[in-house]
PDB file of N, CA and C in Angstrom:
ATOM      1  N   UNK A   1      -7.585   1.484   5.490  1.00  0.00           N
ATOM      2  CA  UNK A   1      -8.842   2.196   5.424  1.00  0.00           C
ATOM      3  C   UNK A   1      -8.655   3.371   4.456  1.00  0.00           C
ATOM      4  N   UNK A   2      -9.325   3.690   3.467  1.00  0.00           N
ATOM      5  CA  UNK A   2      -9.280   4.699   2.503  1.00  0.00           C
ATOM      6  C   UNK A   2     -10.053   5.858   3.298  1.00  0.00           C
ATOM      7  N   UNK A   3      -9.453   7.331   2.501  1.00  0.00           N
ATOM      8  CA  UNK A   3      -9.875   8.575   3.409  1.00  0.00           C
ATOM      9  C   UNK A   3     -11.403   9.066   3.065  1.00  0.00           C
ATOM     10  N   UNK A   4     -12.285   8.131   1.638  1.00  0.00           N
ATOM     11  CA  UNK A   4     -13.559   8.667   2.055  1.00  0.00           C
ATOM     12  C   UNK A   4     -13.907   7.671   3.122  1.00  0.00           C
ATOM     13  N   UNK A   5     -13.722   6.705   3.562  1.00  0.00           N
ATOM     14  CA  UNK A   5     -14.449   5.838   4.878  1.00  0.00           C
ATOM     15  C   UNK A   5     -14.032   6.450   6.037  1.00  0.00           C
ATOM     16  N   UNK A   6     -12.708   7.125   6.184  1.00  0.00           N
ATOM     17  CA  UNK A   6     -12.735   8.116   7.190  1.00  0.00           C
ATOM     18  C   UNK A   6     -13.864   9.390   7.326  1.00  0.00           C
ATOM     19  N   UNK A   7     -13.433   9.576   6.328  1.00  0.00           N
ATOM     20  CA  UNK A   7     -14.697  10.651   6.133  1.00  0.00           C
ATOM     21  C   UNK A   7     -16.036  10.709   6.693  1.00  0.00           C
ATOM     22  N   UNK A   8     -16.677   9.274   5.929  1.00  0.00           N
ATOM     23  CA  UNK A   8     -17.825   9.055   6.569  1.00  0.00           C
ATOM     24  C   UNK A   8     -18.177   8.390   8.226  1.00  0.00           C
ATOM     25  N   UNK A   9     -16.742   8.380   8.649  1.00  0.00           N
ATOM     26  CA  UNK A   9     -16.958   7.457   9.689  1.00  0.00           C
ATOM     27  C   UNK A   9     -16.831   8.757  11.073  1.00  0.00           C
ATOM     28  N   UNK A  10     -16.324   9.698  10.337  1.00  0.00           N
ATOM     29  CA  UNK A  10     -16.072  11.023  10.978  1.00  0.00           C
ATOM     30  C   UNK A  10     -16.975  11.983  10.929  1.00  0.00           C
ATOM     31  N   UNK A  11     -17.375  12.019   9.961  1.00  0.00           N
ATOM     32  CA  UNK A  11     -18.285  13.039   9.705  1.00  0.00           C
ATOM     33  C   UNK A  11     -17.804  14.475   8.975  1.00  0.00           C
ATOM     34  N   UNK A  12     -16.472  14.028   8.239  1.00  0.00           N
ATOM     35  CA  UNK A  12     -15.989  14.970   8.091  1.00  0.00           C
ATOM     36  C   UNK A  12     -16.299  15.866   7.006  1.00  0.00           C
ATOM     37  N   UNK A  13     -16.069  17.072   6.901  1.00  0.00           N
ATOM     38  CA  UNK A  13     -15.536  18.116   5.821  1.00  0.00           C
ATOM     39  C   UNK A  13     -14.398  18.262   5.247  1.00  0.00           C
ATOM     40  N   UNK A  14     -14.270  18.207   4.012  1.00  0.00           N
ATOM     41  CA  UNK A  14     -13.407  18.440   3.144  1.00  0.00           C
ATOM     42  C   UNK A  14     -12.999  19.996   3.130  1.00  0.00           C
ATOM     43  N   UNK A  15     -11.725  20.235   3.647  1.00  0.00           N
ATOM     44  CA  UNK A  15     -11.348  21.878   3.292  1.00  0.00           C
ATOM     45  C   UNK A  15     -10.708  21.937   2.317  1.00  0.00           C
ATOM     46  N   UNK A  16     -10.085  21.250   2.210  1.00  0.00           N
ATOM     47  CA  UNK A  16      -8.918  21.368   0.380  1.00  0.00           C
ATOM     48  C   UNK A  16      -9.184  20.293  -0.462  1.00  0.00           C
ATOM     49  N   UNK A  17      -9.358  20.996  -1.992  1.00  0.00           N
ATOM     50  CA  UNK A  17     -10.351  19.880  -2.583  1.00  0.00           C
ATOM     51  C   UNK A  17     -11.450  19.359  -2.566  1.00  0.00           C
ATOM     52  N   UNK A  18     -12.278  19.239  -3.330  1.00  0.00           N
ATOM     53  CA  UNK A  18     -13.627  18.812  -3.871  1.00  0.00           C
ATOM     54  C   UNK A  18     -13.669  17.594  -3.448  1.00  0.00           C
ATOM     55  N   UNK A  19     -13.008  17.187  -3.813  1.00  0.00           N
ATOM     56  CA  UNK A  19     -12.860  15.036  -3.350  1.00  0.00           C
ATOM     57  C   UNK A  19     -11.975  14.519  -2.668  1.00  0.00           C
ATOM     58  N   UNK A  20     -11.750  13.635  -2.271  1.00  0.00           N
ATOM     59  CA  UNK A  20     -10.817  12.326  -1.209  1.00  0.00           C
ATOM     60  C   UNK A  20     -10.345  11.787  -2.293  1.00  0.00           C
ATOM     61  N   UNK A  21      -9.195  11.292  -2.670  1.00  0.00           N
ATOM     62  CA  UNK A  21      -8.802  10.348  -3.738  1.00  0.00           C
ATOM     63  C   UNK A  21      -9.090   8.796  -2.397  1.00  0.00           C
ATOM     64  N   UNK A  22      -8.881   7.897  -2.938  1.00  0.00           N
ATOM     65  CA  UNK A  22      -8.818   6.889  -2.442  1.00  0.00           C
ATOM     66  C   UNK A  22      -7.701   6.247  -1.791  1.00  0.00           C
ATOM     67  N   UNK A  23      -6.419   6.951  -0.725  1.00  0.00           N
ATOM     68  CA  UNK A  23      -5.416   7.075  -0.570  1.00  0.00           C
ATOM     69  C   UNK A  23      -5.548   5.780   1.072  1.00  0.00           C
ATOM     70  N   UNK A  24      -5.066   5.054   0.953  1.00  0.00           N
ATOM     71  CA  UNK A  24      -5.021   3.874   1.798  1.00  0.00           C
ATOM     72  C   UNK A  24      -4.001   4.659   2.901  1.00  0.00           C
ATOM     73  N   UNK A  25      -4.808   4.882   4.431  1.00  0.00           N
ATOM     74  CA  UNK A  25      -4.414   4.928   5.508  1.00  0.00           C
ATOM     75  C   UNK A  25      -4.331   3.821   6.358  1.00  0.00           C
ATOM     76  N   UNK A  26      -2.915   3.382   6.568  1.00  0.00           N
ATOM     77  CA  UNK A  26      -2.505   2.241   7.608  1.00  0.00           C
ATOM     78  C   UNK A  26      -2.585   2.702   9.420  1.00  0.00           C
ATOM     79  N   UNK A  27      -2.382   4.068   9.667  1.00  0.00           N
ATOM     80  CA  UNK A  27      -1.895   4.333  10.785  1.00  0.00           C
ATOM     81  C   UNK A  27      -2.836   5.813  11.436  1.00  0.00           C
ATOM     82  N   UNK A  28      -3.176   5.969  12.165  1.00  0.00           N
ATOM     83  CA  UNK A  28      -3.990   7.266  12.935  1.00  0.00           C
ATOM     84  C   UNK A  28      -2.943   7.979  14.291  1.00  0.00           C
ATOM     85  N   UNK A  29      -2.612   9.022  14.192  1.00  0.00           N
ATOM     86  CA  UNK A  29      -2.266   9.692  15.525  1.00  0.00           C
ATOM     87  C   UNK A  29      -3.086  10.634  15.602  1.00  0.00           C
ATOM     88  N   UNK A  30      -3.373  10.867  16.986  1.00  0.00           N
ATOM     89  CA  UNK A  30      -4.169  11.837  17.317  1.00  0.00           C
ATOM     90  C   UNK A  30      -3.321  12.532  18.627  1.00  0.00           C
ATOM     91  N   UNK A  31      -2.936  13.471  18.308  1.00  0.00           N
ATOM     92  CA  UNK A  31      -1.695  14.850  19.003  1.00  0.00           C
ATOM     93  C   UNK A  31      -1.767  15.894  19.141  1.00  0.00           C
ATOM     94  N   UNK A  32      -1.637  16.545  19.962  1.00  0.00           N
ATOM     95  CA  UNK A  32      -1.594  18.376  19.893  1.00  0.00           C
ATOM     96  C   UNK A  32      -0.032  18.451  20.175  1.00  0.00           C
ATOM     97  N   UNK A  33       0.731  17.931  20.294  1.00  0.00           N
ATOM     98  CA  UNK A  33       2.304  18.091  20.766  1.00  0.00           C
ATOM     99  C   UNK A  33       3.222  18.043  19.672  1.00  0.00           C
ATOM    100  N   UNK A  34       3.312  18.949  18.559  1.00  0.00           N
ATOM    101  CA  UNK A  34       4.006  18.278  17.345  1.00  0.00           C
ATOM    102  C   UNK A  34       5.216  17.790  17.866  1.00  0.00           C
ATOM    103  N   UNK A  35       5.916  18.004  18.701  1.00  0.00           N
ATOM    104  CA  UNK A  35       6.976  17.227  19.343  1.00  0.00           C
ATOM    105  C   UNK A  35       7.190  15.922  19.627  1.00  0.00           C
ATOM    106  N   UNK A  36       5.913  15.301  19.945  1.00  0.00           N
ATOM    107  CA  UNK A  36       5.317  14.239  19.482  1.00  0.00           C
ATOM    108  C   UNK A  36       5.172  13.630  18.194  1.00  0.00           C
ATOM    109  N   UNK A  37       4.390  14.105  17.310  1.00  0.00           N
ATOM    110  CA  UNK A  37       4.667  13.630  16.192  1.00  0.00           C
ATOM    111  C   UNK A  37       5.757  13.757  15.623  1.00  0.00           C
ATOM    112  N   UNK A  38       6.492  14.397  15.800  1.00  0.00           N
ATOM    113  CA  UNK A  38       7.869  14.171  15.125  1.00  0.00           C
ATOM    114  C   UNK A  38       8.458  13.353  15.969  1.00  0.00           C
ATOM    115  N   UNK A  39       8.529  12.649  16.746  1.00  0.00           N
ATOM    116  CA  UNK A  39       9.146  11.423  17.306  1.00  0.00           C
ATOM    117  C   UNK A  39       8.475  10.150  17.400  1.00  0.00           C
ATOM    118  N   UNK A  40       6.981   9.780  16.864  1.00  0.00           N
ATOM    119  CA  UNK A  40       6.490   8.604  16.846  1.00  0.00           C
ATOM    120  C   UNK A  40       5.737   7.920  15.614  1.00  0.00           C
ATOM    121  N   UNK A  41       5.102   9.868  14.686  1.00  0.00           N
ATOM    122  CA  UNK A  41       4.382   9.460  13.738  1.00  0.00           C
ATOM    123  C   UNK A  41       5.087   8.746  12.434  1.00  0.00           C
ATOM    124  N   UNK A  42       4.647   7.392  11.783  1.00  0.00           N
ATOM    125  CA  UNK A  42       4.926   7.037  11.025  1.00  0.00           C
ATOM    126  C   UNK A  42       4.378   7.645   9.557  1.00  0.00           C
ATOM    127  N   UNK A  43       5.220   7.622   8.125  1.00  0.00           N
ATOM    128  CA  UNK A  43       4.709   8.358   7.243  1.00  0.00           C
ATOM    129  C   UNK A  43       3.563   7.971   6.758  1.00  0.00           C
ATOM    130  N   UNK A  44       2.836   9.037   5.826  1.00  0.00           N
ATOM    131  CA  UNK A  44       1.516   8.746   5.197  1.00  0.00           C
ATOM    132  C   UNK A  44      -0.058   8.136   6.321  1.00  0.00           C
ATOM    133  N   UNK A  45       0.616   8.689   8.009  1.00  0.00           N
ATOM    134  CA  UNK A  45      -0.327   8.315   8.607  1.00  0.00           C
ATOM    135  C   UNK A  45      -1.409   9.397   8.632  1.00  0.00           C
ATOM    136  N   UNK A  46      -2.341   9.261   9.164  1.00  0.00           N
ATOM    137  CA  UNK A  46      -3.605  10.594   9.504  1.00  0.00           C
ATOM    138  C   UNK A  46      -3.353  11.528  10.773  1.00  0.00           C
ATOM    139  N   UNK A  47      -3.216  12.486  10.882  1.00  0.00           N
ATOM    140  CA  UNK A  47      -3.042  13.468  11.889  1.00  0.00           C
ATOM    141  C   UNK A  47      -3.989  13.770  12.263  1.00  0.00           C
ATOM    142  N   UNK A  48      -4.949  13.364  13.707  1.00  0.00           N
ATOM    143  CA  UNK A  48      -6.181  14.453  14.270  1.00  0.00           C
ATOM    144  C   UNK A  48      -5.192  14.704  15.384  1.00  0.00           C
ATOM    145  N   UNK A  49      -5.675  16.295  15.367  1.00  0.00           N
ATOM    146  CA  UNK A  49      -5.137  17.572  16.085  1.00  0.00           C
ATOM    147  C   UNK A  49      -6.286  18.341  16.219  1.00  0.00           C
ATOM    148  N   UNK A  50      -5.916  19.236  17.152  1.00  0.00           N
ATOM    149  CA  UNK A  50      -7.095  20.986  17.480  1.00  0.00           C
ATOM    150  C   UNK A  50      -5.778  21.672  17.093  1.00  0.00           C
ATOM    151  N   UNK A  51      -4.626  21.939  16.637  1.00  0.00           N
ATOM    152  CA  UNK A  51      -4.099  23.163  16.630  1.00  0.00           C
ATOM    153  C   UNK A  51      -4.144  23.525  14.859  1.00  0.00           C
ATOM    154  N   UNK A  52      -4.650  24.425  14.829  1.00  0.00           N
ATOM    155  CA  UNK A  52      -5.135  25.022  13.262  1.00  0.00           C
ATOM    156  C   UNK A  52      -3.704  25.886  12.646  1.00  0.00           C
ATOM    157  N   UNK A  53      -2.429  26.090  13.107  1.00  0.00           N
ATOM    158  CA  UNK A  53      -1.713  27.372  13.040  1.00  0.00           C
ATOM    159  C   UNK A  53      -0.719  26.552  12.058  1.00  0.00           C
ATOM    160  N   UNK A  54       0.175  27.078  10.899  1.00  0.00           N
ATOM    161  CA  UNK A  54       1.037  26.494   9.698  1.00  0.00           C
ATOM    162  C   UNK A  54       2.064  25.696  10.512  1.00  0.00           C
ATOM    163  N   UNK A  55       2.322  25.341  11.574  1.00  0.00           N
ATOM    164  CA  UNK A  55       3.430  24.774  12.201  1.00  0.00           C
ATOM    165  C   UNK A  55       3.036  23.486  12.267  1.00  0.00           C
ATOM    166  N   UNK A  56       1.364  23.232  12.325  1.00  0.00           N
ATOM    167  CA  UNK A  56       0.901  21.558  11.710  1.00  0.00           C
ATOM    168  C   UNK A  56       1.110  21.148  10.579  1.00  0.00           C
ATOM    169  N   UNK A  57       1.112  22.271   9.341  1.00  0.00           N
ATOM    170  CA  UNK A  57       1.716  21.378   8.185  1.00  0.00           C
ATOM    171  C   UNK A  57       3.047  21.714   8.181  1.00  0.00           C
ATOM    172  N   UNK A  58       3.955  22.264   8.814  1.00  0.00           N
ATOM    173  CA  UNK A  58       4.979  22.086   8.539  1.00  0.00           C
ATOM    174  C   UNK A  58       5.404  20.940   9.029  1.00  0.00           C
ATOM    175  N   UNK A  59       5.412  20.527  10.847  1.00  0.00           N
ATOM    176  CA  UNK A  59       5.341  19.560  11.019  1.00  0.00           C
ATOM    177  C   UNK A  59       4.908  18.018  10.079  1.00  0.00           C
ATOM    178  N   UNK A  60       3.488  18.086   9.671  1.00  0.00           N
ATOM    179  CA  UNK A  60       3.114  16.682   8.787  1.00  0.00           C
ATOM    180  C   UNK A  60       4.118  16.426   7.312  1.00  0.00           C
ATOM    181  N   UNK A  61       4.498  17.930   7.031  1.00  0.00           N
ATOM    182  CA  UNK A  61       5.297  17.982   5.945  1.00  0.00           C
ATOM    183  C   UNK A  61       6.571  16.994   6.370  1.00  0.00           C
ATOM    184  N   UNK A  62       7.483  17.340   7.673  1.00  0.00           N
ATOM    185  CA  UNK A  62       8.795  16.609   7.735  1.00  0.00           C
ATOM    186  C   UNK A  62       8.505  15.398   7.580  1.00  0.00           C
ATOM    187  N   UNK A  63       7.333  14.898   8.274  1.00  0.00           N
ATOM    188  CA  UNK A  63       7.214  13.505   8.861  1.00  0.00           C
ATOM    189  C   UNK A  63       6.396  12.871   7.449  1.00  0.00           C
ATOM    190  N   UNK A  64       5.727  13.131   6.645  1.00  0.00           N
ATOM    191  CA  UNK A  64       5.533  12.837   5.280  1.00  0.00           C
ATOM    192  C   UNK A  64       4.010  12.473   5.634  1.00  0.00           C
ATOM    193  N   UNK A  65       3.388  12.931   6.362  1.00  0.00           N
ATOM    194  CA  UNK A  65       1.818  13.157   6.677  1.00  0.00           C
ATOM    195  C   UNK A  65       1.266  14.004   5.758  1.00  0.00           C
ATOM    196  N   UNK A  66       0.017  13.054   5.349  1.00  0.00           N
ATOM    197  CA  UNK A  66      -0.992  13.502   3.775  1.00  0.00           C
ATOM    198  C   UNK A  66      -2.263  13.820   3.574  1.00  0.00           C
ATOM    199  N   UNK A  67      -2.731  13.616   5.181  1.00  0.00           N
ATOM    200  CA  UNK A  67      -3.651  14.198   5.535  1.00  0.00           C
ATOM    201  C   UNK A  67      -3.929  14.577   7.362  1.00  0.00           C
ATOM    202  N   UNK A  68      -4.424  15.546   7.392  1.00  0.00           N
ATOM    203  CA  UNK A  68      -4.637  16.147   8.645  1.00  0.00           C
ATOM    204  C   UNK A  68      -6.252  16.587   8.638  1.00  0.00           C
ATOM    205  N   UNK A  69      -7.084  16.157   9.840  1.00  0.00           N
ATOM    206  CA  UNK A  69      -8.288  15.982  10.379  1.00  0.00           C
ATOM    207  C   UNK A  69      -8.112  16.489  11.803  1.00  0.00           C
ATOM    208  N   UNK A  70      -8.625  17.841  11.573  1.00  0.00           N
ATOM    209  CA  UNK A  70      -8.884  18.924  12.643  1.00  0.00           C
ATOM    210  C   UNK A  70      -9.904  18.428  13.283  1.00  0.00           C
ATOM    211  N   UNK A  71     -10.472  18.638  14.582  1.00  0.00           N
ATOM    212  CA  UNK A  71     -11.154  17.951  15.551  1.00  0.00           C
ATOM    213  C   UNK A  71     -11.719  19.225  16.231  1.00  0.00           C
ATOM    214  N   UNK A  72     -12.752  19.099  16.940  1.00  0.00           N
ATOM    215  CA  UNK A  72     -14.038  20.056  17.873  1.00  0.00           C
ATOM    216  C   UNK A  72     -14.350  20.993  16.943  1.00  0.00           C
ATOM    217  N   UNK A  73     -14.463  20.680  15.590  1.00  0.00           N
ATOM    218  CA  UNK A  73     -14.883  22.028  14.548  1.00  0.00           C
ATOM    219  C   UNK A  73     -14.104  23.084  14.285  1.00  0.00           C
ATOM    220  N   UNK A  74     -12.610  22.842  15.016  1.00  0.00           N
ATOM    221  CA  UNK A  74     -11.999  23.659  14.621  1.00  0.00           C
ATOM    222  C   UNK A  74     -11.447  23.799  13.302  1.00  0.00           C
ATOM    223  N   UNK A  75     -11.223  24.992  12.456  1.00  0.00           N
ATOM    224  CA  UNK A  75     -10.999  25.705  11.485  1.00  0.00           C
ATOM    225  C   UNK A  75      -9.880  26.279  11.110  1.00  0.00           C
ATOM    226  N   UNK A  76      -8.797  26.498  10.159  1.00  0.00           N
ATOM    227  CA  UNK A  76      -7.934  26.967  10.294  1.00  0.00           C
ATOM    228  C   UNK A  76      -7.825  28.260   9.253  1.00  0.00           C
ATOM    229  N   UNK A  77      -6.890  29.237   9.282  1.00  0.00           N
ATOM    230  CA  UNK A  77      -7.105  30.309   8.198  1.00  0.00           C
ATOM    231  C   UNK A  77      -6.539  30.099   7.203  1.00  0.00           C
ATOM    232  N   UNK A  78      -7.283  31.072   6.176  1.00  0.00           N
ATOM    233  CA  UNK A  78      -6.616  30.931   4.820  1.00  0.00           C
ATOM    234  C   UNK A  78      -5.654  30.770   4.646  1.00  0.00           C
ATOM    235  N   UNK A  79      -4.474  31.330   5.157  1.00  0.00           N
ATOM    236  CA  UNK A  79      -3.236  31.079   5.098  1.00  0.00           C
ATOM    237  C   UNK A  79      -2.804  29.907   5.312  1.00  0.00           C
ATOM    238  N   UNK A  80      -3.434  29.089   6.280  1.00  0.00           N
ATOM    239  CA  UNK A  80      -2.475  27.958   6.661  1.00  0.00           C
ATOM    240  C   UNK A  80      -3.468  26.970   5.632  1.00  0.00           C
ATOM    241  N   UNK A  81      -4.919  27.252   5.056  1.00  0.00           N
ATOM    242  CA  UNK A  81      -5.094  26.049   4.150  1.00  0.00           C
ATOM    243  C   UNK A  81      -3.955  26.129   2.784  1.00  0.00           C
ATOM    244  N   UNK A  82      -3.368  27.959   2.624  1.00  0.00           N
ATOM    245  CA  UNK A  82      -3.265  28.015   1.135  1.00  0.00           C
ATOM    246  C   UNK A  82      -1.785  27.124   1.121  1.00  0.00           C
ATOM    247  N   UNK A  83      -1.514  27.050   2.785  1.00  0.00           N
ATOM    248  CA  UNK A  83       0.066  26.346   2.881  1.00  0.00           C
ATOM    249  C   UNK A  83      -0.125  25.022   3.023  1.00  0.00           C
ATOM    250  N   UNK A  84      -1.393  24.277   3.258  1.00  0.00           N
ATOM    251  CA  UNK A  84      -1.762  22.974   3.338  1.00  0.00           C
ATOM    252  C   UNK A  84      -1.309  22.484   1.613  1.00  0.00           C
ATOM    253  N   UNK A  85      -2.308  23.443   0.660  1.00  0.00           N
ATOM    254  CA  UNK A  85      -2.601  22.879  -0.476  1.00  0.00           C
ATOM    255  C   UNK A  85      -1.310  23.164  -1.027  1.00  0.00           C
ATOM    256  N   UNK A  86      -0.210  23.981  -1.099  1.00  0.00           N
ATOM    257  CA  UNK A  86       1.023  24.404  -1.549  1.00  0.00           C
ATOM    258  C   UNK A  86       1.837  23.123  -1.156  1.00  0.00           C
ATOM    259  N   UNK A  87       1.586  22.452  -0.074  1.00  0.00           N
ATOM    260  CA  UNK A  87       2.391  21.070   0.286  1.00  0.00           C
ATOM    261  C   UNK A  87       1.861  20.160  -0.059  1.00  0.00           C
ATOM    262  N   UNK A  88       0.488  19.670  -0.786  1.00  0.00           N
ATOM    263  CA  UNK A  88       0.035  18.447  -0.851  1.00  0.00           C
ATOM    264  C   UNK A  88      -0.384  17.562   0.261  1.00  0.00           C
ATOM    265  N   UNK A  89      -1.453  18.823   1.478  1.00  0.00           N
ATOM    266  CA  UNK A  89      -1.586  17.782   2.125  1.00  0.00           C
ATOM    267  C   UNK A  89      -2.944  18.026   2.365  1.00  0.00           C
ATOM    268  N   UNK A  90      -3.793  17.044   2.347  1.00  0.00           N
ATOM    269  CA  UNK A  90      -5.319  16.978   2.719  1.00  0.00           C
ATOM    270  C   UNK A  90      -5.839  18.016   4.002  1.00  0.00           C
ATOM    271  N   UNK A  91      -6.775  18.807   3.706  1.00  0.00           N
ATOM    272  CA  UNK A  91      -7.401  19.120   5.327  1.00  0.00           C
ATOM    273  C   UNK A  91      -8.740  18.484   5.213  1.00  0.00           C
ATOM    274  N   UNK A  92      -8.972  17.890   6.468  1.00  0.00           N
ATOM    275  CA  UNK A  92     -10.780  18.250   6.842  1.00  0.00           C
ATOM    276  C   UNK A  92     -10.925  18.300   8.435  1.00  0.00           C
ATOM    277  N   UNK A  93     -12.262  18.747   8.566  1.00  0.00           N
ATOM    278  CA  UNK A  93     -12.614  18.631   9.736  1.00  0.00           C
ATOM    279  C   UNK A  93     -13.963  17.930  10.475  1.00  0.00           C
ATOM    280  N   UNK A  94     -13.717  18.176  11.611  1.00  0.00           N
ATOM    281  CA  UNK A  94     -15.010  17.004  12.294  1.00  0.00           C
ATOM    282  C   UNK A  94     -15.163  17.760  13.416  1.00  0.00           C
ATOM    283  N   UNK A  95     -16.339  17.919  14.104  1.00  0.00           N
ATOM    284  CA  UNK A  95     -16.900  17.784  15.297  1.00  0.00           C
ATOM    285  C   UNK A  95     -17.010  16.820  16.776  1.00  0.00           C
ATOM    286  N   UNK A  96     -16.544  15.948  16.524  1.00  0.00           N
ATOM    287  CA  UNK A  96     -16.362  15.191  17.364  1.00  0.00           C
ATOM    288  C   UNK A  96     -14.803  15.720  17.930  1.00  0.00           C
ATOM    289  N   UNK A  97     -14.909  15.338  19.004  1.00  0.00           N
ATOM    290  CA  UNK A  97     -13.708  15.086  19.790  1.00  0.00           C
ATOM    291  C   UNK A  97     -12.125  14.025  19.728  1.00  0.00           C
ATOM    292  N   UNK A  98     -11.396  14.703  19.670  1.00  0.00           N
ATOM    293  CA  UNK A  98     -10.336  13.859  19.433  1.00  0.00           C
ATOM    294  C   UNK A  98     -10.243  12.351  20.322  1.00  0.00           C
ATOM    295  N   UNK A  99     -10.738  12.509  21.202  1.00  0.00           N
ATOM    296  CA  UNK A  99     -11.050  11.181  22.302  1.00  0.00           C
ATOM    297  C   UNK A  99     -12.252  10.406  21.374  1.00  0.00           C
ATOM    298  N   UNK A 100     -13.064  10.865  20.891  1.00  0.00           N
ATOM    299  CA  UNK A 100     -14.037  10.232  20.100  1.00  0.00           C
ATOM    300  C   UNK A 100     -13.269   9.479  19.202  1.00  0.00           C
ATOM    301  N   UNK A 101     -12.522  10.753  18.000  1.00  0.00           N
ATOM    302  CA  UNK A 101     -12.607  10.435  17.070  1.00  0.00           C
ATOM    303  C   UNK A 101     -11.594   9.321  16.908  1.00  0.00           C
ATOM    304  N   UNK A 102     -10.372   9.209  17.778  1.00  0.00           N
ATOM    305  CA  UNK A 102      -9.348   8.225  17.743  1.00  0.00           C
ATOM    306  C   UNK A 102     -10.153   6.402  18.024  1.00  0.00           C
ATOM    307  N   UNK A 103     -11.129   6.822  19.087  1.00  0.00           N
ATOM    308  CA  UNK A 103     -12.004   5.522  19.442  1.00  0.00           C
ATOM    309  C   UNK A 103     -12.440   5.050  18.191  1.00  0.00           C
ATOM    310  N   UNK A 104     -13.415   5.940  17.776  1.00  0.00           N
ATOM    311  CA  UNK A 104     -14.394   5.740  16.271  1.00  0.00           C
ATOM    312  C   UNK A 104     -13.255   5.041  15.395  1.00  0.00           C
ATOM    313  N   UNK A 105     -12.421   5.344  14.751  1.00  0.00           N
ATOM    314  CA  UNK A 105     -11.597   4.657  14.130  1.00  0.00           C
ATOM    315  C   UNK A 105     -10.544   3.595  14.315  1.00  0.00           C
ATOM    316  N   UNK A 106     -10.368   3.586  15.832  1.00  0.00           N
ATOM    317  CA  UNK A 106      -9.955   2.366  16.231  1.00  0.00           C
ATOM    318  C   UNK A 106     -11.359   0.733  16.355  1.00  0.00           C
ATOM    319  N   UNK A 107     -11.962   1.456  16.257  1.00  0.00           N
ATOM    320  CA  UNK A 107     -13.237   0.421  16.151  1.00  0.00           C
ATOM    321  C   UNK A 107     -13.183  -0.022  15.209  1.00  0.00           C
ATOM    322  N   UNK A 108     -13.229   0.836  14.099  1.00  0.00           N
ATOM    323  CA  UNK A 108     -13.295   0.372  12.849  1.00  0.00           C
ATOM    324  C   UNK A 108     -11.969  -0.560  12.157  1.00  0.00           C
ATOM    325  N   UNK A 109     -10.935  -0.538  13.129  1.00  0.00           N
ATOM    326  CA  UNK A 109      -9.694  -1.414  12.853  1.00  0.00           C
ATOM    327  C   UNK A 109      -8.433  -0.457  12.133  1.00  0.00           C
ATOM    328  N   UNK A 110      -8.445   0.682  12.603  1.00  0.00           N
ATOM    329  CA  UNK A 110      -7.499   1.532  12.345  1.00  0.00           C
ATOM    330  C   UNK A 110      -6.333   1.187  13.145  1.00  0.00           C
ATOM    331  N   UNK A 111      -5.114   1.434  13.295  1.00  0.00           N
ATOM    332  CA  UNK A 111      -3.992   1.025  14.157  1.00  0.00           C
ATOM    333  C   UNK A 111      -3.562   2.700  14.233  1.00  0.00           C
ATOM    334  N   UNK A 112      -3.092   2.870  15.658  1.00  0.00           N
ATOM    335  CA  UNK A 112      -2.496   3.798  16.320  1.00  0.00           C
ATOM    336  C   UNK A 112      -0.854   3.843  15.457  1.00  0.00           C
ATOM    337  N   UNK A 113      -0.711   4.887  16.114  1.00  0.00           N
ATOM    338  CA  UNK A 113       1.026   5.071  15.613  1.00  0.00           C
ATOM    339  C   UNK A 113       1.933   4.313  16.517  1.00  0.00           C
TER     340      UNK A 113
END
């Protein structure tokens, strides 16, 4: 699934960058435990999370995660986008719920981690 069909399937906002390149996502986790993702997430998968604070991209950084999709409208600060875009890694966000949003894209034939 490419990240504008996430996009639209999410409803999302783009925080870093003007555009989505067309970057083929095989895999979705949806986590608040980076402890977790560092023990299950596979690379180049999608991260939905609620925790907004630089320890999510540091985390997506080890594990080689390229985009991260914040969930309930949450927002993160300048700082941690200017450390998103300093690593090369996508932000957006959505309104929906992480229970939603993992469903919504498993519908659509996304595979879990």
């Amino acid at each position: 699934m490419t990240l504008t069909e996430i996009k639209n399937i999410l409803e999302c906002e783009v925080l870093n960058g003007d555009s989505l390149d067309d970057a083929e996502i095989k895999t979705v986790c949806g986590c608040d435990l980076m402890s977790d993702v560092l023990s299950y997430v596979k690379p180049n998968a999608l991260l939905l999370t609620g925790l907004i604070q630089p320890q999510t991209i540091r985390t997506a950084e080890i594990v080689d995660i390229k985009t991260i999709c914040f969930v309930r409208g949450k927002r993160p600060d300048e700082a941690t986008m200017k450390l998103a875009k300093k690593k090369g890694i996508r932000l957006l966000v959505t309104h929906s719920a992480m229970f939603e949003s993992c469903g919504k894209l498993y519908q659509e034939g996304l595979q879990g981690c």
